[in-house]
Protein backbone atom coordinates (compact mmCIF):
# COMPACT_ATOMS: atom_id res chain seq x y z
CA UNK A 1 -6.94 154.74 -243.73
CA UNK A 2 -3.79 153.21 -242.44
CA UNK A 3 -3.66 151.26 -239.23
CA UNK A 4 -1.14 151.12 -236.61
CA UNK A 5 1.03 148.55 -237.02
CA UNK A 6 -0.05 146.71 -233.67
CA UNK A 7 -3.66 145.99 -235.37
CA UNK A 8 -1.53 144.92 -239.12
CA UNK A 9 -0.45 142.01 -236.73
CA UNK A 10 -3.92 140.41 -237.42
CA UNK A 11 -2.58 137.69 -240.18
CA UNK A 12 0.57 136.51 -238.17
CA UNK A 13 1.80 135.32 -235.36
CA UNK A 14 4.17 133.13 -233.95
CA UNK A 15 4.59 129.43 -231.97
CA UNK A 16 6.48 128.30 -229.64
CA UNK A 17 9.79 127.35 -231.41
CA UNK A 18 7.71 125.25 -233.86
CA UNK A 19 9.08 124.70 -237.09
CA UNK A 20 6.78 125.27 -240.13
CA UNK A 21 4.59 122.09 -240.69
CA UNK A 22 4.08 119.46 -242.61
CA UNK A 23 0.26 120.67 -244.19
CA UNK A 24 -0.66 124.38 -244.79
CA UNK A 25 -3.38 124.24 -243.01
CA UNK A 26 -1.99 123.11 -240.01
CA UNK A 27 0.57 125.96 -240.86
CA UNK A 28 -1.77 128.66 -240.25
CA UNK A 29 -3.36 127.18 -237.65
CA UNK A 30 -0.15 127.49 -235.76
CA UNK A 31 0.25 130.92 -236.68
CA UNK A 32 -3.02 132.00 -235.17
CA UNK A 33 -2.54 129.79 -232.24
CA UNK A 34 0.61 132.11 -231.47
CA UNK A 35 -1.31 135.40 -231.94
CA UNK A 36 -3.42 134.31 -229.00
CA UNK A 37 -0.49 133.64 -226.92
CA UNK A 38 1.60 136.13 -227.62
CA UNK A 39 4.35 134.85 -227.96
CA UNK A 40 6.75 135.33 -231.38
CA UNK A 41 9.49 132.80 -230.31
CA UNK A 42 10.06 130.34 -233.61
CA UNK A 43 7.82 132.87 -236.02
CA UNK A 44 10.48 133.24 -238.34
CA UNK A 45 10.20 129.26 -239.22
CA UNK A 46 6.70 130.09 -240.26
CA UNK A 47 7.73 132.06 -243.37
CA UNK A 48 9.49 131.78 -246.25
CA UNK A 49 12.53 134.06 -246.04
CA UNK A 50 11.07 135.68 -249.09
CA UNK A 51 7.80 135.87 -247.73
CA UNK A 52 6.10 139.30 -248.66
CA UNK A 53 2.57 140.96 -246.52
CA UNK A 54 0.27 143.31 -248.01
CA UNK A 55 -3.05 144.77 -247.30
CA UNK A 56 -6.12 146.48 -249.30
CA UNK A 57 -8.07 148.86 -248.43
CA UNK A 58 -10.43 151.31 -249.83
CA UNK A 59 -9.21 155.45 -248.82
CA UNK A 60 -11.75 158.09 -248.05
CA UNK A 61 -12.13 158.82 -251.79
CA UNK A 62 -13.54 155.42 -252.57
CA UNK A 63 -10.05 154.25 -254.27
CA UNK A 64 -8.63 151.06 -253.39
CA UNK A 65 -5.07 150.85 -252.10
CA UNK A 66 -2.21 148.57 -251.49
CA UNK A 67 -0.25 148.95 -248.88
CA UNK A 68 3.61 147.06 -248.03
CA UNK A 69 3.83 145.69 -244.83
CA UNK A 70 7.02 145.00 -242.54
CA UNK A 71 7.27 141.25 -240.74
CA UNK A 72 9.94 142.47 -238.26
CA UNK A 73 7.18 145.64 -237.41
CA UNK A 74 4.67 143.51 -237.04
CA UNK A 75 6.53 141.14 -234.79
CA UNK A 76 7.49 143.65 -232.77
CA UNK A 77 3.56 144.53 -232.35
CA UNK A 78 3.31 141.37 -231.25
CA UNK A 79 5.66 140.76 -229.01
CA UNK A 80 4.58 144.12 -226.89
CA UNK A 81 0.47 142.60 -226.75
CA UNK A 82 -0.15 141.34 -223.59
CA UNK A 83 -1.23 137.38 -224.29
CA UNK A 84 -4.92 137.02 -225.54
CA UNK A 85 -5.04 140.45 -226.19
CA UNK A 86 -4.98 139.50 -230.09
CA UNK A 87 -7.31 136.94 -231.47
CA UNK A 88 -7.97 136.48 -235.07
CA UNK A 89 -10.90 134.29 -235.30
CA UNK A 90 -11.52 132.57 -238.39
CA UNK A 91 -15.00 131.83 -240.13
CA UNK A 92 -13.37 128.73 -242.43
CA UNK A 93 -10.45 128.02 -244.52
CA UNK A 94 -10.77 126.96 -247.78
CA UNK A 95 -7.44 125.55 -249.17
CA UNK A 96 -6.11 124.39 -252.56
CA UNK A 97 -2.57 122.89 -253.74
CA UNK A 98 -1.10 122.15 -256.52
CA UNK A 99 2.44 120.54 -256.09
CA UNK A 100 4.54 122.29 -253.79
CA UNK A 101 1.92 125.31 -254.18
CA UNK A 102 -1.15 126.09 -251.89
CA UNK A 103 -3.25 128.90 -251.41
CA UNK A 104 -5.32 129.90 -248.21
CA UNK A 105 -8.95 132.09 -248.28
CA UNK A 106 -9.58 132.85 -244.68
CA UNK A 107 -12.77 134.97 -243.68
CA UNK A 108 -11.74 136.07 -240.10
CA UNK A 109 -13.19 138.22 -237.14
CA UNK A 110 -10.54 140.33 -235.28
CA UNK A 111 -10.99 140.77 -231.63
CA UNK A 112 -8.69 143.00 -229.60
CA UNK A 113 -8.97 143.08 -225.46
CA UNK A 114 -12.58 140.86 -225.89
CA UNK A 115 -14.06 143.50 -228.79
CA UNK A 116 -14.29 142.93 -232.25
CA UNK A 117 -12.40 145.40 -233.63
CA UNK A 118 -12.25 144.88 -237.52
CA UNK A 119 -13.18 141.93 -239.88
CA UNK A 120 -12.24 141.24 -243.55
CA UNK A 121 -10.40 137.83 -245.29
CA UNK A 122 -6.77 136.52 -245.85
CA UNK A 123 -5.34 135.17 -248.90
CA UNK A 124 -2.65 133.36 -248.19
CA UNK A 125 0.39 131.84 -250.73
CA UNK A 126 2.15 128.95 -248.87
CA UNK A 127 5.28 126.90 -250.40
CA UNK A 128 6.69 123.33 -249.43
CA UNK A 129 10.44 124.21 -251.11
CA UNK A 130 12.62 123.49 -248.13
CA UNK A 131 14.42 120.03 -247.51
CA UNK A 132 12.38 118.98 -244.93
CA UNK A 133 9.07 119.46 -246.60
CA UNK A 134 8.03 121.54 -244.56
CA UNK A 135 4.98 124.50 -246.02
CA UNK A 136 6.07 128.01 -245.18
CA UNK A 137 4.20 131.34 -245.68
CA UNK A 138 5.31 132.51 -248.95
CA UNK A 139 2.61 136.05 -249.29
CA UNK A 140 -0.27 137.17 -247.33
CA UNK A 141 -2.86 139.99 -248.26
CA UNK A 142 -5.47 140.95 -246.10
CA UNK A 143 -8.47 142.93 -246.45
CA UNK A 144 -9.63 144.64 -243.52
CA UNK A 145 -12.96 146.91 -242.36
CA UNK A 146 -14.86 147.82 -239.15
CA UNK A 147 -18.45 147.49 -240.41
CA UNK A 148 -20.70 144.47 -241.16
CA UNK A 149 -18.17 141.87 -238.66
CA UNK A 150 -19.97 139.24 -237.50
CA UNK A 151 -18.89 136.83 -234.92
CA UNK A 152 -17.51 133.68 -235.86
CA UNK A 153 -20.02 130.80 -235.24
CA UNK A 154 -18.62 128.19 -232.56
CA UNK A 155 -20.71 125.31 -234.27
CA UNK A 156 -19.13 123.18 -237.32
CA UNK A 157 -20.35 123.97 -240.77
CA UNK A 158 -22.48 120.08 -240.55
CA UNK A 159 -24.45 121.22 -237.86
CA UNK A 160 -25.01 124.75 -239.20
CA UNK A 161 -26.17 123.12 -242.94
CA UNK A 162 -27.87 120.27 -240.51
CA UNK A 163 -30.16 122.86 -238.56
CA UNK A 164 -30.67 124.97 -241.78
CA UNK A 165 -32.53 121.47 -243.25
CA UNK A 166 -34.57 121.30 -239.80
CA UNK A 167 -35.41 124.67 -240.12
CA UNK A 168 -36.34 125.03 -243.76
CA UNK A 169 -39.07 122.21 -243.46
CA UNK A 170 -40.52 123.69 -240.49
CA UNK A 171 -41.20 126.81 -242.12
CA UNK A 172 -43.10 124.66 -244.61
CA UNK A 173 -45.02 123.26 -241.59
CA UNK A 174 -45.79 126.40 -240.07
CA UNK A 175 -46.80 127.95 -243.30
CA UNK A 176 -44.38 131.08 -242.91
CA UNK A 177 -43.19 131.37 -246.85
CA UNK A 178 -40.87 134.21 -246.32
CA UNK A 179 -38.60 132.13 -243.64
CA UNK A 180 -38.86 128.78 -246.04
CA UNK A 181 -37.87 130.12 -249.31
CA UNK A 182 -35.34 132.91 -247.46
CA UNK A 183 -33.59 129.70 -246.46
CA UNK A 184 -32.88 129.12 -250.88
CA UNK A 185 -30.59 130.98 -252.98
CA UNK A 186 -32.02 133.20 -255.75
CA UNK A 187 -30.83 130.49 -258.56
CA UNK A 188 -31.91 127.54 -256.38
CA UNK A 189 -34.05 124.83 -258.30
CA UNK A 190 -36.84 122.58 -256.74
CA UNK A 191 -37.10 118.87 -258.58
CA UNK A 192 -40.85 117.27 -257.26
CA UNK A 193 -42.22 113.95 -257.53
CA UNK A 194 -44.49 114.63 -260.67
CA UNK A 195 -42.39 114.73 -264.05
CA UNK A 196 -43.04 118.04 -265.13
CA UNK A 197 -42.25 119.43 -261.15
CA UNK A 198 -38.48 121.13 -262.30
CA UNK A 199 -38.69 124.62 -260.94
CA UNK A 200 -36.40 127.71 -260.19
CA UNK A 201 -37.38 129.24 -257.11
CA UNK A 202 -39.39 131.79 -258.10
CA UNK A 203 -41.84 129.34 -260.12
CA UNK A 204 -41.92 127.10 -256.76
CA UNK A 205 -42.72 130.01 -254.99
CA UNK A 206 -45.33 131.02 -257.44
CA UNK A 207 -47.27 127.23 -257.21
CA UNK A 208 -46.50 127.00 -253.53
CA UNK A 209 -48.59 130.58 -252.92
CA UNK A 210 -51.81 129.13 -252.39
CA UNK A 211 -50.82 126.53 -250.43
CA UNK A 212 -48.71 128.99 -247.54
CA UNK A 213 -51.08 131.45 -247.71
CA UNK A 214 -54.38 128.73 -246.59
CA UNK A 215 -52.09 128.05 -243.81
CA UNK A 216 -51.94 124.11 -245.02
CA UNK A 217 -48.30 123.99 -246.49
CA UNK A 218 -46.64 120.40 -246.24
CA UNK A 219 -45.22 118.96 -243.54
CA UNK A 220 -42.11 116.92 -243.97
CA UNK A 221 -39.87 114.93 -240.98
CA UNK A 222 -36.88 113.75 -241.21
CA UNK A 223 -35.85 110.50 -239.71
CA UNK A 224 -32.74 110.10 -241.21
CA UNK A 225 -30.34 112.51 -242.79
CA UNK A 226 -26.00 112.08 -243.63
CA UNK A 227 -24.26 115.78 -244.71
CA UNK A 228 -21.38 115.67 -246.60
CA UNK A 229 -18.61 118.18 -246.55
CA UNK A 230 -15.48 119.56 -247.49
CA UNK A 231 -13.89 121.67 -245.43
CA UNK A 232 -12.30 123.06 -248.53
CA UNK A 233 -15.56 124.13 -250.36
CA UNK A 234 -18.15 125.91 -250.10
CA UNK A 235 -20.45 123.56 -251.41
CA UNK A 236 -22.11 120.63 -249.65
CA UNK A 237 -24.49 118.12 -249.69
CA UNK A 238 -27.14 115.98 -247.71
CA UNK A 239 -29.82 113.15 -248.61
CA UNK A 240 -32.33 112.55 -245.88
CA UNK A 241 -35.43 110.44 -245.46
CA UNK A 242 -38.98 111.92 -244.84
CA UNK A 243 -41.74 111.46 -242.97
CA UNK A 244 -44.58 112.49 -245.42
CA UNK A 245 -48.03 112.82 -246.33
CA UNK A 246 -46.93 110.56 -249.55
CA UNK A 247 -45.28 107.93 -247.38
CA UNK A 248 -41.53 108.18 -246.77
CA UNK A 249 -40.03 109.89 -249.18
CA UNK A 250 -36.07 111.10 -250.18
CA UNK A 251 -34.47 114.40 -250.30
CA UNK A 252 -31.12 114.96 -251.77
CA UNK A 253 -29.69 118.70 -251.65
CA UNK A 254 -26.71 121.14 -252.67
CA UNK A 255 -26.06 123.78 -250.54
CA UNK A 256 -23.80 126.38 -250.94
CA UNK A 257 -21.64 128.94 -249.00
CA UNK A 258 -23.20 132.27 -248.97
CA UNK A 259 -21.61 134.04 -246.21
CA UNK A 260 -19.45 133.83 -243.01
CA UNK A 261 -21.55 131.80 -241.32
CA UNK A 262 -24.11 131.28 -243.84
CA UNK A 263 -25.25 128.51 -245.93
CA UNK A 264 -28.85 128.40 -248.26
CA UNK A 265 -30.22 125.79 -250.28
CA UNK A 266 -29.40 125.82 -254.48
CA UNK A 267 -30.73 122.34 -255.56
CA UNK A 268 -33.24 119.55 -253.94
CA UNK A 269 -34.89 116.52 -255.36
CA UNK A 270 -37.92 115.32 -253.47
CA UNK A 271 -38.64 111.48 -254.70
CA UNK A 272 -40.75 108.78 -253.42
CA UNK A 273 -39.34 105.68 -252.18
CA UNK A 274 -40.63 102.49 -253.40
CA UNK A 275 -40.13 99.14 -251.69
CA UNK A 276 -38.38 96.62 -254.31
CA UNK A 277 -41.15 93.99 -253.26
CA UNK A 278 -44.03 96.72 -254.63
CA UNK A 279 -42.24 98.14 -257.44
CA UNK A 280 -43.63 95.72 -260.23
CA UNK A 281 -47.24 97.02 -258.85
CA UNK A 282 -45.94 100.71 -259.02
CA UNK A 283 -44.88 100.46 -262.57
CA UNK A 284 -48.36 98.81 -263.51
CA UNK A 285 -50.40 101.84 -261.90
CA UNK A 286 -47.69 104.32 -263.84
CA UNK A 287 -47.48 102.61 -267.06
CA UNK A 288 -51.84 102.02 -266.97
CA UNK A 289 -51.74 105.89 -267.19
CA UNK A 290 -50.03 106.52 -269.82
């Protein structure tokens, strides 16, 4: 169904009198920035004078449908929206360039007047073709639908993939299987300490049974743990050391992107740590049972 104009506003707004910047992402950042404020003064330096907008949609009949939009409509949306009236919230933006080319894949939350009002994701073409180097909105498609919007977490995807590590080896120490491998993707694979320990998740799951349903899972602490991420990605990664049964021990772990605002584990290796002063005894008690 086709919105009013005021609500196609959603993917852009203006700054004040700012010319189009020097990254793309700090680009759109401006743009949104604007749409809060209301204010369309220096838009126009934002976009590409060949810049196109389009959305998709999907009609009554189940078809999907492009539809043409107008930048001089839209601005003049804008410009008659009280300030904060419009807020586009955005769940991440995942960027990629090539040359004087970058594209822009932003999940976003629309509020209008303090409600969430639609959701759905940008896709956004930005150039760097002017003298001055300067990246400027080249296309932007949006989709756009009123069901399923979530609100846009306020915490940074580290601490988000940090307290989904915490969490996932609590549910281990509390026994509660359906909350521990929830917290896994369906592909995810489990490497253990014994050779032979390579598992998918469903053949963890399957040796792990026994264990969750006695109520006597394992219970693993971390004392130490570094996340790495790129904003860009939707993959990450994180080794930590464990406070274990075995001694300490080290994790290492993928995680992956599988929502708005959520992230599951798809690969961990669980090894012991040996100090360098023991390891000659270590490899005599391994190699004795051969």
């Amino acid at each position: 169904m086709r919105l009013p104009y005021l609500l196609l506003v959603v993917l852009l707004f203006p700054i004040h009198a700012l010319r189009a910047q020097d990254a793309p992402g700090t680009t759109l950042q401006r743009l949104f920035d604007g749409m809060r404020r209301a204010d369309t003064a220096g838009m126009s330096a934002l976009f590409h004078p060949e810049a196109s907008l389009h959305s998709v949609s999907t009609d009554s009949a189940g078809q999907t449908r492009v539809q043409t939009g107008d930048i001089a409509q839209w601005l003049n949306g804008i410009a008659r929206s009280p300030a904060g009236a419009l807020d586009e919230q955005l769940h991440f933006t995942s960027l990629r360039t090539d040359g004087g080319l970058a594209t822009a894949w932003t999940p976003y939350t629309f509020v209008l007047n303090g409600d969430v009002h639609h959701c759905g994701t940008n896709s956004f073409h930005l150039v760097q073709d002017d003298a001055q180097g300067h990246w400027r909105i080249l296309n932007v498609v949006d989709t756009r639908r009123t069901t399923g919007c979530a609100p846009v977490y306020t915490s940074s995807a580290v601490r988000q993939i940090e307290q989904l590590a915490t969490e996932w080896h609590r549910a281990a120490a509390r026994a509660d299987s359906a909350a521990y491998f929830s917290r896994m993707t369906e592909d995810a694979i489990y490497i253990g300490t014994d050779p032979g320990e390579h598992w998918t998740r469903e053949a963890f799951a399957e040796f792990a049974a026994p264990y969750f349903a006695a109520g006597k899972a394992w219970d693993f602490t971390a004392t130490e743990r570094h996340i790495f991420y790129d904003e860009n990605d939707n993959l990450a990664y994180f080794d930590e050391l464990l406070d274990t049964w075995m001694g300490p021990c080290r994790g290492t772990a993928i995680v992956r992107r599988t929502g708005n605002n959520e992230w599951k584990i798809v690969h961990y290796t669980l090894s012991l740590t040996i100090p360098n002063e023991r390891m000659d005894n270590v490899i005599s008690v391994i190699g004795a049972g051969k």
